[in-house]
Structure formats: C-alpha cells, structure tokens
N, C-alpha and C. Protein backbone atom coordinates (compact mmCIF):
# COMPACT_ATOMS: atom_id res chain seq x y z
N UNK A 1 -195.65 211.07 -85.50
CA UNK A 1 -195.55 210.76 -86.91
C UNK A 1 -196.93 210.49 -87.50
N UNK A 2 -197.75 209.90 -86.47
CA UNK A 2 -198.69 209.43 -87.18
C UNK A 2 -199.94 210.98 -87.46
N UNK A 3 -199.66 211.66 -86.39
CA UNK A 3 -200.47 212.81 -86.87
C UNK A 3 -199.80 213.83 -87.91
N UNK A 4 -198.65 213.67 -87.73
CA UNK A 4 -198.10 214.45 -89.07
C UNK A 4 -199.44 213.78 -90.71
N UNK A 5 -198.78 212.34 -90.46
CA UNK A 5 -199.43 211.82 -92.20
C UNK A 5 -200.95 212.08 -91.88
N UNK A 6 -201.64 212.35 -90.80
CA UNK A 6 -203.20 212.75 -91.10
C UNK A 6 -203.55 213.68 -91.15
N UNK A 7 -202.60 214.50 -91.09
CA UNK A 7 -202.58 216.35 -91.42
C UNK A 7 -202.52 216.17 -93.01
N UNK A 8 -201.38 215.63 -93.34
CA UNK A 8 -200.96 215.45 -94.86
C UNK A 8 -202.13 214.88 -95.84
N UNK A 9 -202.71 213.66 -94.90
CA UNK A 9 -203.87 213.21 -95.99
C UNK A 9 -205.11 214.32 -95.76
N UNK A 10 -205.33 214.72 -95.13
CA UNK A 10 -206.76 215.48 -95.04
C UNK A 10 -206.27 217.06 -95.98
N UNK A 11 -205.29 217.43 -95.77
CA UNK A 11 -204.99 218.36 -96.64
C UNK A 11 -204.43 217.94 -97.98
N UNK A 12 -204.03 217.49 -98.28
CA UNK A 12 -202.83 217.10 -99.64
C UNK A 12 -204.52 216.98 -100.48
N UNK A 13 -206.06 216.77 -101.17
CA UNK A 13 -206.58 217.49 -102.09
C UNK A 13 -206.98 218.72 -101.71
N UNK A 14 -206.94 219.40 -101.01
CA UNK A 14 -206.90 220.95 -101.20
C UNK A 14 -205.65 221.21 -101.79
N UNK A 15 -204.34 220.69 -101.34
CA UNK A 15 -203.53 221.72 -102.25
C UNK A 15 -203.52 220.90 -104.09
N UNK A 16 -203.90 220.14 -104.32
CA UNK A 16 -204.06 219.68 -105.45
C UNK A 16 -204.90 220.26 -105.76
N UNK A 17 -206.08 221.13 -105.30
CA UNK A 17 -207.61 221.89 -106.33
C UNK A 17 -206.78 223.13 -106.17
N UNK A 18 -205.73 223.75 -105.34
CA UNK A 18 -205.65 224.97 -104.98
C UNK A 18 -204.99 225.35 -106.44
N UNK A 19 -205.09 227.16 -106.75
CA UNK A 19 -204.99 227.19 -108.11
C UNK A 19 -203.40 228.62 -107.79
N UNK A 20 -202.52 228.66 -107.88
CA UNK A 20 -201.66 229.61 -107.96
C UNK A 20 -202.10 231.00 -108.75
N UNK A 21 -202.67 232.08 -107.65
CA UNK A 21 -203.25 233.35 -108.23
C UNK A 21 -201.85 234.36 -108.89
N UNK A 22 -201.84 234.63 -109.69
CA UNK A 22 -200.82 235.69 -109.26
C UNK A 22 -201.04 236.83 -108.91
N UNK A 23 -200.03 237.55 -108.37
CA UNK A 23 -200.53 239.01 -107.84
C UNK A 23 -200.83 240.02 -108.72
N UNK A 24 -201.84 240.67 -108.40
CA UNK A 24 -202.19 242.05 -109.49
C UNK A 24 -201.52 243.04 -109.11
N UNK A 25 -200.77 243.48 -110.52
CA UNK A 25 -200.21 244.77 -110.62
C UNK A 25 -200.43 245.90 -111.39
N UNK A 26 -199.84 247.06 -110.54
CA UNK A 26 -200.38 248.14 -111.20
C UNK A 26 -199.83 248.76 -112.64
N UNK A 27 -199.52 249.31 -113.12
CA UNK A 27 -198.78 249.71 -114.04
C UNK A 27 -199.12 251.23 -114.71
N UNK A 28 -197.93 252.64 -114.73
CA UNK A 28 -198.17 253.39 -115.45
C UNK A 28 -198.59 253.58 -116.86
N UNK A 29 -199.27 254.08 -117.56
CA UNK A 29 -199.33 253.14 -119.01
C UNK A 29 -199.13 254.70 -119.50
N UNK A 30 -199.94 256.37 -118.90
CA UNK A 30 -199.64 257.73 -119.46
C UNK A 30 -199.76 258.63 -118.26
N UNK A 31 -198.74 259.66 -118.49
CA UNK A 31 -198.91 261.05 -117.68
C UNK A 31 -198.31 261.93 -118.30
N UNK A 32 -199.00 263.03 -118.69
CA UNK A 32 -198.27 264.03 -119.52
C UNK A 32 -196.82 264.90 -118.28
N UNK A 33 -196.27 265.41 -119.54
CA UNK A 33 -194.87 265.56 -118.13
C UNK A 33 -195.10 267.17 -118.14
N UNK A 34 -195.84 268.24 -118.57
CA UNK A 34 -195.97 269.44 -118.20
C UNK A 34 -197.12 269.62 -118.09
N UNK A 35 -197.93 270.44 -117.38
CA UNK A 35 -199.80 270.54 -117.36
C UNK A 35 -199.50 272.04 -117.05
N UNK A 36 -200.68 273.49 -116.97
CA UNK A 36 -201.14 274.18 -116.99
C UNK A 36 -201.56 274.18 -115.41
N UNK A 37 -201.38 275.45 -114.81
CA UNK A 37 -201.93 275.63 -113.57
C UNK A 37 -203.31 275.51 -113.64
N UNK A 38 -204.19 274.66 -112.59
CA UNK A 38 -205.46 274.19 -112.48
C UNK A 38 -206.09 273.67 -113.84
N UNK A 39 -205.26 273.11 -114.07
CA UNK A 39 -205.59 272.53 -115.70
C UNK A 39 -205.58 270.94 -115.12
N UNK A 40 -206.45 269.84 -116.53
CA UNK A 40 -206.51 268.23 -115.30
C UNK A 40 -205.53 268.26 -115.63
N UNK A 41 -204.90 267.22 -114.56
CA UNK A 41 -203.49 266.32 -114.67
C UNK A 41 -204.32 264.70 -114.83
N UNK A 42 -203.78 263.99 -115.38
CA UNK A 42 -204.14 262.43 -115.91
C UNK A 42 -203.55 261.68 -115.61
N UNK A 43 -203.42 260.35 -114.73
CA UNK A 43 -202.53 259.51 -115.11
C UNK A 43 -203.52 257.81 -115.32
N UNK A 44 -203.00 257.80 -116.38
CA UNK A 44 -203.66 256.35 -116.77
C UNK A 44 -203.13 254.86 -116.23
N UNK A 45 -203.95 254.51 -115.62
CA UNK A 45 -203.14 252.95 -114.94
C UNK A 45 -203.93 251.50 -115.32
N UNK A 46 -202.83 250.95 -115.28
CA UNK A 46 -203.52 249.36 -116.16
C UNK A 46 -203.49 248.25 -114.93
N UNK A 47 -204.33 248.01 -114.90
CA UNK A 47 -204.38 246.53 -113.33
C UNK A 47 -204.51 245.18 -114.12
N UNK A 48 -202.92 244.64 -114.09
CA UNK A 48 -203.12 243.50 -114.34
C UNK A 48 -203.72 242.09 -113.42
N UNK A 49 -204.09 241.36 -114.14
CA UNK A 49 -204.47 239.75 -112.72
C UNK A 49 -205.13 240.43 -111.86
N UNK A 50 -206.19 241.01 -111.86
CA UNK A 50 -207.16 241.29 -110.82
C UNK A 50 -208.51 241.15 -111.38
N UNK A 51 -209.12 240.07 -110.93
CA UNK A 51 -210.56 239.47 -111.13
C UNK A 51 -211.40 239.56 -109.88
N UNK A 52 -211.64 240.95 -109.24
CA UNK A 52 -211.85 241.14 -108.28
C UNK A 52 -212.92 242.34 -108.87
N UNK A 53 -213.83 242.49 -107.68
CA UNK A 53 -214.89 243.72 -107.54
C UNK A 53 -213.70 244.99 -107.64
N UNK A 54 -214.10 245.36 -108.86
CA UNK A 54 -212.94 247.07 -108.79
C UNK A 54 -213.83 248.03 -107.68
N UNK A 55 -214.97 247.79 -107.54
CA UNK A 55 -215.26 249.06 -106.59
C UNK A 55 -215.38 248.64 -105.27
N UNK A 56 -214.92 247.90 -104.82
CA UNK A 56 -214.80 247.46 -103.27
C UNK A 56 -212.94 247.85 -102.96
N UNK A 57 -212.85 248.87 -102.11
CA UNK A 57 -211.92 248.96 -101.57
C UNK A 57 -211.60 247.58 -100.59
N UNK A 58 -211.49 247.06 -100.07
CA UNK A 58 -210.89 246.02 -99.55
C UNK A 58 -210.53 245.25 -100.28
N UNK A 59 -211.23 244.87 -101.64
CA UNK A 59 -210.19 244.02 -102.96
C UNK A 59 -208.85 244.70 -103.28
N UNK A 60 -209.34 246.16 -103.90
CA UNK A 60 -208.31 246.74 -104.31
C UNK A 60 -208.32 248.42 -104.37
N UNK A 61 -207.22 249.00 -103.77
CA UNK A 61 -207.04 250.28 -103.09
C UNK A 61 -206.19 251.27 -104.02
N UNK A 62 -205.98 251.94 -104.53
CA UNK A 62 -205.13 252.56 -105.96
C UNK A 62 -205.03 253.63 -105.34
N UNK A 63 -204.05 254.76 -105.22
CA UNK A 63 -204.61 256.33 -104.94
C UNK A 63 -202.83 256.85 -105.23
N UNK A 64 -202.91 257.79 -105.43
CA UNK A 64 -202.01 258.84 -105.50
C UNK A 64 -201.57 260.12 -104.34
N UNK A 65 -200.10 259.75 -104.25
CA UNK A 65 -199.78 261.50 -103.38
C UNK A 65 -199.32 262.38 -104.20
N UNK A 66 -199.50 263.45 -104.57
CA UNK A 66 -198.66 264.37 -104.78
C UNK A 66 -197.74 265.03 -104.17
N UNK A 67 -196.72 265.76 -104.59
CA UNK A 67 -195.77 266.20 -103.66
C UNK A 67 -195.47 268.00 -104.17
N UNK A 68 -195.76 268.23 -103.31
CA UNK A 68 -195.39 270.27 -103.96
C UNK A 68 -194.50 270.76 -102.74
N UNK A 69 -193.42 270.85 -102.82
CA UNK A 69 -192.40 271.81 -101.83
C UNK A 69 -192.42 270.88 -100.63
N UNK A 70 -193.10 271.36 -99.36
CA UNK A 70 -193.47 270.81 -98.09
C UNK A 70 -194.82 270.45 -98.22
N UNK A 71 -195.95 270.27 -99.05
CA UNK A 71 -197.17 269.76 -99.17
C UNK A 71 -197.59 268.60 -99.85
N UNK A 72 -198.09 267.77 -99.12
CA UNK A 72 -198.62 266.90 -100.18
C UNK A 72 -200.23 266.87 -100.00
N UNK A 73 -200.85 265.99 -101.26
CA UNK A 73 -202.54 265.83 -100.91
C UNK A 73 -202.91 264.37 -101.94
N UNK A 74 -203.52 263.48 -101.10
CA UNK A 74 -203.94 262.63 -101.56
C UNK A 74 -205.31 262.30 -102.51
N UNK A 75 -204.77 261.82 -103.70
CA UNK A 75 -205.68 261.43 -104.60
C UNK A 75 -206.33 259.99 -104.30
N UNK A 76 -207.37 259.47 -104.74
CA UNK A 76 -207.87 258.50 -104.80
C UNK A 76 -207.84 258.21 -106.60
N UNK A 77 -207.79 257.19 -107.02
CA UNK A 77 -207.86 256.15 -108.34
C UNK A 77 -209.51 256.11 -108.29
N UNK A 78 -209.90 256.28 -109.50
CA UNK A 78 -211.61 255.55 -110.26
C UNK A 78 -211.20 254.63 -111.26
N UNK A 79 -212.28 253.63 -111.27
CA UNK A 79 -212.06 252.46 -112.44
C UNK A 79 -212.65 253.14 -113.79
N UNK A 80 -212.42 252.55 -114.16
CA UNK A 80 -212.73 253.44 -116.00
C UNK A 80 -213.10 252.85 -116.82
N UNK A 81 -213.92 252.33 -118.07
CA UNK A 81 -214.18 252.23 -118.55
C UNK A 81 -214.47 252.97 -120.00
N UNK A 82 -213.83 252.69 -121.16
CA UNK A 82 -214.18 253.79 -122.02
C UNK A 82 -215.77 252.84 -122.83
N UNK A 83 -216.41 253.91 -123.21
CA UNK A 83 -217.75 253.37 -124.02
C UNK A 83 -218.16 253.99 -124.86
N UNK A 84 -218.75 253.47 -126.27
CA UNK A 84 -219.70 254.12 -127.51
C UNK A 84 -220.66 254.78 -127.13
N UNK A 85 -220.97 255.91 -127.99
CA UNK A 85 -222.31 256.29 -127.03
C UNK A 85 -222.99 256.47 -128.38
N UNK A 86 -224.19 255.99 -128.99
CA UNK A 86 -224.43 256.19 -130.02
C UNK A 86 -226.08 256.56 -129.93
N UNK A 87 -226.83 257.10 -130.91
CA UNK A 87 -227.53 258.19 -131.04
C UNK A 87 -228.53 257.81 -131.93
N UNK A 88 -229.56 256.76 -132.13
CA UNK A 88 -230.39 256.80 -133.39
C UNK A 88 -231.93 257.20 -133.30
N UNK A 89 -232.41 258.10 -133.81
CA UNK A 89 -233.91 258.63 -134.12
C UNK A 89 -234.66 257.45 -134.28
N UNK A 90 -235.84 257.50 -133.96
CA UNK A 90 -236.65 256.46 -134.19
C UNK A 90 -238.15 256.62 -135.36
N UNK A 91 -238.33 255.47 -135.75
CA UNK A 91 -238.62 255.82 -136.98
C UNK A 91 -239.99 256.67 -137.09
N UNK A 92 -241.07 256.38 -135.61
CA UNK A 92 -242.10 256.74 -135.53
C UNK A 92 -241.70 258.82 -135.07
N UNK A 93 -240.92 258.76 -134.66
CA UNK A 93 -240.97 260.40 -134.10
C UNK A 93 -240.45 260.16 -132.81
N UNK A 94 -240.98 258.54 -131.96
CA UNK A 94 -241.01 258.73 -130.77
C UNK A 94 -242.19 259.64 -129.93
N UNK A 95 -243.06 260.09 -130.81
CA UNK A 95 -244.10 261.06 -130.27
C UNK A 95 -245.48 260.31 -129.16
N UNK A 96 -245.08 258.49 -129.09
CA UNK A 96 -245.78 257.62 -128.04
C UNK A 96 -245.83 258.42 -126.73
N UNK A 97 -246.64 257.64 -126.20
CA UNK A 97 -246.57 258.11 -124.41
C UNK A 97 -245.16 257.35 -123.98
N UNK A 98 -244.64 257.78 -123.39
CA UNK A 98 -243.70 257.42 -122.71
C UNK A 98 -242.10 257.30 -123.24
N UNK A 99 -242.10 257.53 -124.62
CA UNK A 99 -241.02 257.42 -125.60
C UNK A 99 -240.41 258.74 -125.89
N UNK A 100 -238.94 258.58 -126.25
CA UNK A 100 -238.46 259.93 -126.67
C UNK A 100 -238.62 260.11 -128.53
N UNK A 101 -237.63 261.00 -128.87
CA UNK A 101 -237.47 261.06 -130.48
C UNK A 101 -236.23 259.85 -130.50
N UNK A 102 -235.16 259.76 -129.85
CA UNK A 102 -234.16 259.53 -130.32
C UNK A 102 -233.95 258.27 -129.34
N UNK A 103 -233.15 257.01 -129.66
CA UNK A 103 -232.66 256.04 -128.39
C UNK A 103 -231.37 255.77 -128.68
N UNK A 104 -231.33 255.45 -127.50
CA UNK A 104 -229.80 255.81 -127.02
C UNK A 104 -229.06 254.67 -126.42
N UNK A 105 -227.95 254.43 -126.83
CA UNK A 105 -227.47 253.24 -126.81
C UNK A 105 -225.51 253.76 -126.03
N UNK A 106 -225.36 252.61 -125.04
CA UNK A 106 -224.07 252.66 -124.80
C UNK A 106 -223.13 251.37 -125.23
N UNK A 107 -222.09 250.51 -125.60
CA UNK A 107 -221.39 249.58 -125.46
C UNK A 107 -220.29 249.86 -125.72
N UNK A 108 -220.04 248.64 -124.46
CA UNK A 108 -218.41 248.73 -124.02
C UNK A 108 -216.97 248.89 -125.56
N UNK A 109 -216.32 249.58 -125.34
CA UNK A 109 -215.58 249.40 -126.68
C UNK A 109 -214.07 248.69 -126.47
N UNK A 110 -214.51 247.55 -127.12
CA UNK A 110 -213.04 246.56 -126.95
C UNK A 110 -213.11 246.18 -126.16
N UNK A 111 -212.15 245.15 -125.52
CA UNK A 111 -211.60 244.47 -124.29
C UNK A 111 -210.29 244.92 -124.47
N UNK A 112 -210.37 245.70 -123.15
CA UNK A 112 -208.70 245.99 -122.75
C UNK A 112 -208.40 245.71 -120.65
N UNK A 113 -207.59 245.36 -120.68
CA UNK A 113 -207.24 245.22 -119.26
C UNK A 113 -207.90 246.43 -118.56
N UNK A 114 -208.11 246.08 -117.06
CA UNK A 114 -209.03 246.74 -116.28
C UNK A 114 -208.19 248.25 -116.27
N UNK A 115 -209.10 249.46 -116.65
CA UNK A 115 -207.94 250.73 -116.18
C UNK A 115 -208.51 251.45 -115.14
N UNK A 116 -207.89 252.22 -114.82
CA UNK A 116 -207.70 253.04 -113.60
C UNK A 116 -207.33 254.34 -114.17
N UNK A 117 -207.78 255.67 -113.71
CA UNK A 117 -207.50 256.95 -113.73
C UNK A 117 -207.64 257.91 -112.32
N UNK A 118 -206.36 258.77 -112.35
CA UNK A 118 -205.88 259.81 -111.19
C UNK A 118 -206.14 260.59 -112.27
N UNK A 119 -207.20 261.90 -111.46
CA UNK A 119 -207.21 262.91 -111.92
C UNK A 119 -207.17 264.16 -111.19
N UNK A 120 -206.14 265.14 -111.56
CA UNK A 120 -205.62 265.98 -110.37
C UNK A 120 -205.38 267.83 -110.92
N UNK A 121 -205.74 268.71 -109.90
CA UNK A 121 -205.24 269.75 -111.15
C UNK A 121 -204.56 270.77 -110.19
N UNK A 122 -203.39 271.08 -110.45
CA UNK A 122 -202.17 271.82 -109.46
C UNK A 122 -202.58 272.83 -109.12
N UNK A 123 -202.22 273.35 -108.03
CA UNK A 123 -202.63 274.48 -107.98
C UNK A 123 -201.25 275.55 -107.58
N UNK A 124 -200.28 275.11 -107.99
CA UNK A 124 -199.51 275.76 -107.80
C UNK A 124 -198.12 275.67 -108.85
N UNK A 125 -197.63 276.95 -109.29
CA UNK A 125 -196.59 276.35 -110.59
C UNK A 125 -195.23 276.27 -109.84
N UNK A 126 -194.55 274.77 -110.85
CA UNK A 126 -193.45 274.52 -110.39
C UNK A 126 -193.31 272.92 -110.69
N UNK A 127 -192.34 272.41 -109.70
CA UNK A 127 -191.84 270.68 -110.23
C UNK A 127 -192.65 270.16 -109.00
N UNK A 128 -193.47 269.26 -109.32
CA UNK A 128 -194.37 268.11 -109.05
C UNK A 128 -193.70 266.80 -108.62
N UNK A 129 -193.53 265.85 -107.60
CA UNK A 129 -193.65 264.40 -107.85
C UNK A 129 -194.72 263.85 -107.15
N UNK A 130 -194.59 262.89 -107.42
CA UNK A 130 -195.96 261.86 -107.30
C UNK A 130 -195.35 260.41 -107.42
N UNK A 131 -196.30 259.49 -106.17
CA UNK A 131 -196.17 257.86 -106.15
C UNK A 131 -197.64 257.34 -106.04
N UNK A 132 -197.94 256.60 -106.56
CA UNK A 132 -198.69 255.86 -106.65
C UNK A 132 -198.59 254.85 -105.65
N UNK A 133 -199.49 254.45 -104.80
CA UNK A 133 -200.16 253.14 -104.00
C UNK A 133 -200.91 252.48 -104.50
N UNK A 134 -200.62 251.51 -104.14
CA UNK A 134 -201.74 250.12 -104.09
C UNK A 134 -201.83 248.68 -103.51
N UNK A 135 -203.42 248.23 -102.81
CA UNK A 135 -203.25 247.51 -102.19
C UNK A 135 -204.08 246.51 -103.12
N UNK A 136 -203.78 244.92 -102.42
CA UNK A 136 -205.06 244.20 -102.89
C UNK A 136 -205.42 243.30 -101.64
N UNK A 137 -204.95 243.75 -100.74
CA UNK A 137 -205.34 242.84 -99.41
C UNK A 137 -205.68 243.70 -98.29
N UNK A 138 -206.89 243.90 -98.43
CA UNK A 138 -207.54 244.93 -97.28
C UNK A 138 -206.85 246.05 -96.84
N UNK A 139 -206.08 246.83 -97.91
CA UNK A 139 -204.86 247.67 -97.07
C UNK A 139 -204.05 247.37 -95.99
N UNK A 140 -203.63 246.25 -95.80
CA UNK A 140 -202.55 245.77 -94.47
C UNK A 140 -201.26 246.57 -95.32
N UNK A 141 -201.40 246.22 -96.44
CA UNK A 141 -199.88 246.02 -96.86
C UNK A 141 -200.28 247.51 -98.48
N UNK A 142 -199.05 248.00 -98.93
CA UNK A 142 -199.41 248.86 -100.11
C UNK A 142 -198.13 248.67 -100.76
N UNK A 143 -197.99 248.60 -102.04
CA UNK A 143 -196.79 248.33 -103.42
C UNK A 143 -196.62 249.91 -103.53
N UNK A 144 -195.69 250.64 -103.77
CA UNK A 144 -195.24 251.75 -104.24
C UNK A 144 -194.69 252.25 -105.49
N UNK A 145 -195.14 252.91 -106.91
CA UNK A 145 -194.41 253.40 -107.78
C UNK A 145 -193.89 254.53 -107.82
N UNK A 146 -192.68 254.80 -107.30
CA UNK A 146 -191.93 255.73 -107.13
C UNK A 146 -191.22 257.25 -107.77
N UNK A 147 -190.90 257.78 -107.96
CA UNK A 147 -190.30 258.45 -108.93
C UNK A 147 -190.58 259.28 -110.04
N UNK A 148 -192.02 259.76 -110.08
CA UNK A 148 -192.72 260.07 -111.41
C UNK A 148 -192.69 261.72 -111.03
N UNK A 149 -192.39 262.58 -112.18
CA UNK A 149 -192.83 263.82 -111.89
C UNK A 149 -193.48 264.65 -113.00
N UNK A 150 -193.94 265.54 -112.61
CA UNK A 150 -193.84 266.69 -113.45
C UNK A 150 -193.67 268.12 -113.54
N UNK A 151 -194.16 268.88 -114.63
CA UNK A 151 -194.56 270.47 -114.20
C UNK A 151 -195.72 271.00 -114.15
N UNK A 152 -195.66 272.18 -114.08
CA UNK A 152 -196.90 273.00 -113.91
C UNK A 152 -196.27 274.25 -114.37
C-alpha cells in the first residue's frame, strides 16, 4: 500500500501539467469524380490538430493507393501551402551591381488549416478507387478513408 501512494504522489503533478492532445485527422475536402487519361488527378486534404513538423515522416505519413482492375500504385501526400506572388519594378531600374529590375515578393495567403495534396494522372481509362492512409505515430499504426472513386 504504501508503495502504491508513492507511485501516486511522485506522479499525480505530471498528470495535472499533462495536457489532453487530440488526435489529428485527415479529411477529404476535393476530388474531381471524372479526369482525362494522363490528365492530373487532385485530391485536396485538410489535417486537422496536428502541430507537428509536416515534413518529417515519423510525425505524420499521408499517401494514397489507387486501384485499377488487378493493379494498384502508391501515391505519397505533399504539404501545401498556397502563396501571393507579387511583382514590383523598382524605382531606380535596378541597373546597381547586384540588383535586378523588378523584386519579388511571396506571402502566405490567409490562415487556413494545414493542407495536403495527392497528385496522380491515370494511365488507363475506366473506374478508379482509391483510400487514403495516414499515420501520426511513426507508422506503427495507419487510419483508412475508404471508398472514394472515380473515372478516367
């Protein structure tokens, strides 16, 4: 008994600082439902609750199978970001050593939840399905979205 309550006191403020994460999920947000042979295929994905390095696979793992007849081939997920890209001349010419005419500017546009894009292009016409994976724990374990198809 008595080592039970000195387990309890030496732990009981860790679980009082400990903070309840929730799990990050994936979510379809677009996929067009007919595409063009070797034309892109898109699918847009939204990662909720994940405050994690997006480009470290061992945080978090995203990828796609496709499915054609008896074939499949695996896609991998990129993180995405959309951005301004804007364009202004400068007033001198830019004709300095080391300077252009024009500078060039990128920023982020909006805050929107972290996205994700599969980009894929068939190579064969006919009915398509596809599931989506994803991990957030070193790949031990993967969540499945099931059921999605299309054409070609």
């Amino acid at each position: 008994m008595k080592k039970l309550t000195l387990i309890l006191l030496l732990f009981f403020p860790y679980l009082l600082n400990s903070q309840i994460v929730p799990k990050p999920s994936v979510n379809i947000i677009n996929y067009p439902s007919t595409i063009g042979k070797y034309k892109k295929f898109e699918i847009d994905l939204e990662v909720l609750n994940f405050n994690g390095n997006p480009y470290n696979p061992d945080e978090i793992d995203i990828y796609a199978r496709f499915y054609y007849s008896f074939k499949s081939t695996k896609v991998n997920a990129f993180y995405f970001k959309d951005y301004e890209y804007e364009c202004n001349s400068l007033p001198d010419g830019g004709y300095g050593y080391g300077s252009s005419q024009y500078e060039e500017n990128f920023t982020e546009s909006g805050s929107q939840p972290i996205n994700w894009k599969i980009r894929f292009s068939p190579k064969y016409t006919g009915s398509w399905s596809f599931n989506i994976y994803y991990s957030t724990n070193g790949g031990t374990s993967y969540t499945i979205i099931e059921g999605n198809s299309f054409t070609c």
